[in-house]
Protein backbone atom coordinates (compact mmCIF):
# COMPACT_ATOMS: atom_id res chain seq x y z
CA UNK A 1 164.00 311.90 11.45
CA UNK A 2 161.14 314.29 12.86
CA UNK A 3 160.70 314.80 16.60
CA UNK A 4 157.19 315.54 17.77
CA UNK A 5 158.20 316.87 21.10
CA UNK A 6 155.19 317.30 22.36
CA UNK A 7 151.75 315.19 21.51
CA UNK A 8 148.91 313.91 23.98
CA UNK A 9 148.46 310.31 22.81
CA UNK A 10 146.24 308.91 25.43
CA UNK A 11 143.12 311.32 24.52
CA UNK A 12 140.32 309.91 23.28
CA UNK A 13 141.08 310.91 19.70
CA UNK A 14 143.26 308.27 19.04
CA UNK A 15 141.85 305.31 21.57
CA UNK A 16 140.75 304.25 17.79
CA UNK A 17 143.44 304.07 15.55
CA UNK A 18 146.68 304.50 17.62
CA UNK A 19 148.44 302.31 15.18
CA UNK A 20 147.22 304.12 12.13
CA UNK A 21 148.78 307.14 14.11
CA UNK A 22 151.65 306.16 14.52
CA UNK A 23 152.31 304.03 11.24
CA UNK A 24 151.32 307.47 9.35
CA UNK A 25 153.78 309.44 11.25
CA UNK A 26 156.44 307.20 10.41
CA UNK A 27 155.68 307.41 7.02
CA UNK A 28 155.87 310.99 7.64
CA UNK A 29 159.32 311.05 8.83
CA UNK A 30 158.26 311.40 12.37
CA UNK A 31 160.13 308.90 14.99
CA UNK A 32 159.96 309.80 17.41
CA UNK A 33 157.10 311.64 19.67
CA UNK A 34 156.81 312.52 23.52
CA UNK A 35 153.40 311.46 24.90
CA UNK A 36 152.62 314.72 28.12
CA UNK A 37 151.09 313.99 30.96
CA UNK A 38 148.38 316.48 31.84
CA UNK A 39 147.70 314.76 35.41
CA UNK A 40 149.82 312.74 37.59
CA UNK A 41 147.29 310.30 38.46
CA UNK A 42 147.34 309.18 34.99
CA UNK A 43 151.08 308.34 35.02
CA UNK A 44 150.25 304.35 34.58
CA UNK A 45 148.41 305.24 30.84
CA UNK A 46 151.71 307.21 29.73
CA UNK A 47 153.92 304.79 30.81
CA UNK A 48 152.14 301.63 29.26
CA UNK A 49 152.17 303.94 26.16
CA UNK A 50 155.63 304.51 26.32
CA UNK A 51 156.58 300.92 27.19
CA UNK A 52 154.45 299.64 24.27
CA UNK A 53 156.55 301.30 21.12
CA UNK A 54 160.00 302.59 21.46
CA UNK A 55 158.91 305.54 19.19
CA UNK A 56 157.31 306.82 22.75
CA UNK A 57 158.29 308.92 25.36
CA UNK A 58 156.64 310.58 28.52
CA UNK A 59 156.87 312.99 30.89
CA UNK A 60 155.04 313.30 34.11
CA UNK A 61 153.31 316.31 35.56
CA UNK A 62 150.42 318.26 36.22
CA UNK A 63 148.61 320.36 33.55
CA UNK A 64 148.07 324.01 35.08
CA UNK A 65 144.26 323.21 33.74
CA UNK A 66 143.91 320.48 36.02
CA UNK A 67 145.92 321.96 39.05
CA UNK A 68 142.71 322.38 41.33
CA UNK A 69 142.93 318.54 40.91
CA UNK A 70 146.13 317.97 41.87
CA UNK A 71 147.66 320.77 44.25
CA UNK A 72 149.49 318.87 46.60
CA UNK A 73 151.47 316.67 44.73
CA UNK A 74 155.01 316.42 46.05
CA UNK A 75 158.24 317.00 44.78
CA UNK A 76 159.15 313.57 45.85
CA UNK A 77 156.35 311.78 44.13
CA UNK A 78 157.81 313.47 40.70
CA UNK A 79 161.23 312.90 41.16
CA UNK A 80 160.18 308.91 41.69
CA UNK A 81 157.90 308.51 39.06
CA UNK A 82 160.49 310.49 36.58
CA UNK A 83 162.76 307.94 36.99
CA UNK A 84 161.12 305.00 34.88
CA UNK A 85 164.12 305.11 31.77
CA UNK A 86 161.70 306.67 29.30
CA UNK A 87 160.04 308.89 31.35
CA UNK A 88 162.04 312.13 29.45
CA UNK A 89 160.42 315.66 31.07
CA UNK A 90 159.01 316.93 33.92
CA UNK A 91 155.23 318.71 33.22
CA UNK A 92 153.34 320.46 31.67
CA UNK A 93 153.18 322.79 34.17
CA UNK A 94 152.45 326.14 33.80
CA UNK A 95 150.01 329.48 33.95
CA UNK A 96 147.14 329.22 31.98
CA UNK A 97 145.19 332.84 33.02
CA UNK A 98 142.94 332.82 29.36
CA UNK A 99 141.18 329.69 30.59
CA UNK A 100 141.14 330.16 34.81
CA UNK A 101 140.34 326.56 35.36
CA UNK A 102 142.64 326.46 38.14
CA UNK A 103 142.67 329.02 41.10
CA UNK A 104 145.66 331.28 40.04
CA UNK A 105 147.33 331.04 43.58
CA UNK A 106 146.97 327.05 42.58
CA UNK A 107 148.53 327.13 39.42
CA UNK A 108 151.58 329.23 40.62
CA UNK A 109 152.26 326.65 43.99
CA UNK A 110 151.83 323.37 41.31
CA UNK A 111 154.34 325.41 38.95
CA UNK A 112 157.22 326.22 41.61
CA UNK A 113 156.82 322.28 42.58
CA UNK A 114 157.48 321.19 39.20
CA UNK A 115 160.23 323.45 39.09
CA UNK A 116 161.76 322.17 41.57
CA UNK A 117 161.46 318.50 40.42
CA UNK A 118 162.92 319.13 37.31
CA UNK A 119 165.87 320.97 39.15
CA UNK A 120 166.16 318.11 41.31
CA UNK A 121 165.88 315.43 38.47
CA UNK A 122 167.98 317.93 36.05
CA UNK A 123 164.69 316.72 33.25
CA UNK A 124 163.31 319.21 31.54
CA UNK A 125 160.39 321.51 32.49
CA UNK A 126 157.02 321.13 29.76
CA UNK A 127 155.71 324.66 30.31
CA UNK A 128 152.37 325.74 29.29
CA UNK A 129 152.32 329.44 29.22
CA UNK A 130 149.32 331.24 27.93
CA UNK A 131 148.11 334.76 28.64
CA UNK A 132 150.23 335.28 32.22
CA UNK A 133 153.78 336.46 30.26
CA UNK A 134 154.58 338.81 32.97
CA UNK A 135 154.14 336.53 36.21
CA UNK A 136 155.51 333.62 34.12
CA UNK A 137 158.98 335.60 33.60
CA UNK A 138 158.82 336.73 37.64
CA UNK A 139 158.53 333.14 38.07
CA UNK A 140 160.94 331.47 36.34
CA UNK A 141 163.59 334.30 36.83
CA UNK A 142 162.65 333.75 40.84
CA UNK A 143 163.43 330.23 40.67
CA UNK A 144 166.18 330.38 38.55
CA UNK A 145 167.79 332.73 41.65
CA UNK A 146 167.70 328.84 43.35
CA UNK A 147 169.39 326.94 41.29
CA UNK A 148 169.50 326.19 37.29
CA UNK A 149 166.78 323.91 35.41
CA UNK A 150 166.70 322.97 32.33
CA UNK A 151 162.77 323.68 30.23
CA UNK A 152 161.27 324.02 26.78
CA UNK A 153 158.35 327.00 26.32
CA UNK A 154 156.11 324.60 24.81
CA UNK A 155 153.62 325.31 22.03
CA UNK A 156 154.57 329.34 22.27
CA UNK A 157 152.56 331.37 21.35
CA UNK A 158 153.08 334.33 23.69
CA UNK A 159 155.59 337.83 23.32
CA UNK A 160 158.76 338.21 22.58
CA UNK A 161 159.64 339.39 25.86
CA UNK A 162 159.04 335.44 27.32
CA UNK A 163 160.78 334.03 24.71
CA UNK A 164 163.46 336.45 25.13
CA UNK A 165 163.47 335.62 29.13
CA UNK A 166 163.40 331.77 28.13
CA UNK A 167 166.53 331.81 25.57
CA UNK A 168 168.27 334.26 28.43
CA UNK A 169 167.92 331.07 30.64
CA UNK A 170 169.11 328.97 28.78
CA UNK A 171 165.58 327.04 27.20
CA UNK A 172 164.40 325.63 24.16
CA UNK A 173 161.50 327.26 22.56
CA UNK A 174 159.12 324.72 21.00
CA UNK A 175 156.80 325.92 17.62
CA UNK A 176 153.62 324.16 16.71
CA UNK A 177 150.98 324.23 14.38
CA UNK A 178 150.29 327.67 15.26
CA UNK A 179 153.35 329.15 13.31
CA UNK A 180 151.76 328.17 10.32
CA UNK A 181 148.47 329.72 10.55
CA UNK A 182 148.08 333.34 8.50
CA UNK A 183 147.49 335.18 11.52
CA UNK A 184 150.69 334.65 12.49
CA UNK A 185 153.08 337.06 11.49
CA UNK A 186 154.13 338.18 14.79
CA UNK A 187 154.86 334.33 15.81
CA UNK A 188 157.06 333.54 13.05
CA UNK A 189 159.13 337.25 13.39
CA UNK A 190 159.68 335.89 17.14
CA UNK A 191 161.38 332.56 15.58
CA UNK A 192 162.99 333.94 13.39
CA UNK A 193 164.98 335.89 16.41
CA UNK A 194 165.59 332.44 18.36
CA UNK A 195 168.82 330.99 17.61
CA UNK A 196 168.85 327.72 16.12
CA UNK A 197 170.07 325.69 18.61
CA UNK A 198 166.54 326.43 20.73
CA UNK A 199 164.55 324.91 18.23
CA UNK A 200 162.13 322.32 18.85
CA UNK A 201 158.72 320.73 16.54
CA UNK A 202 155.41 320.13 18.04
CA UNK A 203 152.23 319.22 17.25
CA UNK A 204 150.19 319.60 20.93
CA UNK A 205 148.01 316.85 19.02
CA UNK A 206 145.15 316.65 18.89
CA UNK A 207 144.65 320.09 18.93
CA UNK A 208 146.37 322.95 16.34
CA UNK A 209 146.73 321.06 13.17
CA UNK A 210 149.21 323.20 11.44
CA UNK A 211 148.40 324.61 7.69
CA UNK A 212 147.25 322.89 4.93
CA UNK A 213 145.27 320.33 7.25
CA UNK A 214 143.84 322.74 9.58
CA UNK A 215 140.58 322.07 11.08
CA UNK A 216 141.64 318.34 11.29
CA UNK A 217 142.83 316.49 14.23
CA UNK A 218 146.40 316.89 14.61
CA UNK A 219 148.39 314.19 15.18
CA UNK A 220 152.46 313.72 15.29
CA UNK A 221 152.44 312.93 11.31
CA UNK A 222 151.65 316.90 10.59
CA UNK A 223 155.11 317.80 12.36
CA UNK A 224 156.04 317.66 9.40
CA UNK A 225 154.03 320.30 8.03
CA UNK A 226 155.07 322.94 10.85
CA UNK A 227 158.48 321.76 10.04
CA UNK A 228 158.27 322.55 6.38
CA UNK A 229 156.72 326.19 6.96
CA UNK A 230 159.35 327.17 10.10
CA UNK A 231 161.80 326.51 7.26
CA UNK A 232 160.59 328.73 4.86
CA UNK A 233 160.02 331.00 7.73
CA UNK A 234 163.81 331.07 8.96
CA UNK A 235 165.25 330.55 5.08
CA UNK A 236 166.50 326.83 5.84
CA UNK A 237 166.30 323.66 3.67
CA UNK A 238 163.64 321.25 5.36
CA UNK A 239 166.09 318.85 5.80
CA UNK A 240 168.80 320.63 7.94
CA UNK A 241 166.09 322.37 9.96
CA UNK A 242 164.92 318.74 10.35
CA UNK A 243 168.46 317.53 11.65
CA UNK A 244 168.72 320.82 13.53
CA UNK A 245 165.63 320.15 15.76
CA UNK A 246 166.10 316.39 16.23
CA UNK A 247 169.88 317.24 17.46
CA UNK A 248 168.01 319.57 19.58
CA UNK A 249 165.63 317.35 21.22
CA UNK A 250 168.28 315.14 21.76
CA UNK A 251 170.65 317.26 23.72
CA UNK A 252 167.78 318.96 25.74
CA UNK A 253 166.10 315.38 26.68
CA UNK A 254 169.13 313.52 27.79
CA UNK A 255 167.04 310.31 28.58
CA UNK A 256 165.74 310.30 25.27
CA UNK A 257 169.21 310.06 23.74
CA UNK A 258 170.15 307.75 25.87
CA UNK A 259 167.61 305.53 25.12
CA UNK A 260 168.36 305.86 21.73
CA UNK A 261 172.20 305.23 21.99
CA UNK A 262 172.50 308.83 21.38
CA UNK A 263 174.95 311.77 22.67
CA UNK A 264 172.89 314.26 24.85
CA UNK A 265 173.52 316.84 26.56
């Protein structure tokens, strides 16, 4: 079985054909997908999701896009609503400095919260991390100092020196559809440096379909295609990078394998 750790099933892509999406991922091997939640105040949606298919998980956070909407939200607030049974992560939460759509000074207050929710929770972290490497490492080095938390560096797509930082402290690095594409050379030397055990599959659907179905909307059935071309990248067989990464999910998102009458971690 495929894990699509990370997918955004409640945008309007799929309000048409959520079945088809999810019958064709399980045709595709795919499972299992976590559904992210980009804004609190949408926590009912994700949680209907999740409650309507036991192939679903969520999380619960506040996209570092959509900060300005949502500065003040507690650590409280996330700690309760985190602790519906498949409710798996805390986030995304992040730095997002290529975009700007939330005051910087925002972004970095919403961050720390989440932070300390999934310290609190002992969930793991969704970060979004795009074009802010160096205040993202001061960050999560600084809150590290506090107290340990577990976290994935979704999506990455940024230097080695984060991803370096994020298997120093102990996280999982997450590829999507972006290892695939040509450009990226540089991305797939960086995986090839993570050890195994870090691994995690994305899609970020809809967005990044991975190669040969770029251009398309992405949704958790193309896992498989990052999947297939992370293998060739590290030398692996499909199949045991496939095991790898779903062993991996499990032992990073404890509620998941619970849930599933799995060991986690």
């Amino acid at each position: 079985m495929i894990v699509d750790s990370h997918c955004h099933l409640d945008f309007p892509e799929f309000a048409e054909d959520l079945p088809g999406v999810l019958a064709r991922a399980e045709e595709a091997g795919v499972g299992r997908m976590v559904t992210i939640s980009t804004r609190v105040a949408k926590y009912d949606t994700y949680r209907a999701l999740a409650e309507s298919d036991r192939r679903i998980f969520f999380s619960v956070g506040t996209h570092p896009h959509n900060a300005g909407e949502e500065p003040d939200v507690p650590v409280a607030d996330l700690v309760r609503l985190s602790a519906h049974p498949r409710c798996v992560a805390i986030g995304e939460a992040g730095l997002d400095y290529y975009y700007d759509k939330s005051p910087r000074e925002v972004q970095r207050g919403v961050f720390r919260t989440h932070i300390a929710a999934a310290r609190e929770t002992g969930l793991p972290l969704v970060i979004h991390a795009r074009d802010a490497d160096e205040e993202m490492i001061e960050i999560l080095r600084n809150e590290f100092s506090k107290g340990p938390y577990k976290a994935v560096l979704h999506c990455f797509s940024s230097g080695e020196k984060l991803a370096l930082t994020g298997i120093e402290l102990g996280f999982a690095i997450s590829f999507s559809g972006i290892v695939t594409f040509k450009r990226s050379e540089e991305l797939r030397a960086i995986a090839r440096k993570i050890p195994r055990e870090r691994l995690l599959v994305e899609t970020d659907a809809p967005y990044l379909a991975p190669q040969p179905v770029r251009g398309k909307t992405n949704e958790p059935a193309y896992t498989a295609h990052t999947l297939r071309i992370l293998a060739e990248t590290l030398d692996m067989p499909p199949a045991e990078l496939e095991a790898m990464t779903t062993e991996n999910f499990y032992n990073l998102f404890a509620k998941a394998a619970q849930a599933d009458g799995r060991a986690g971690a």
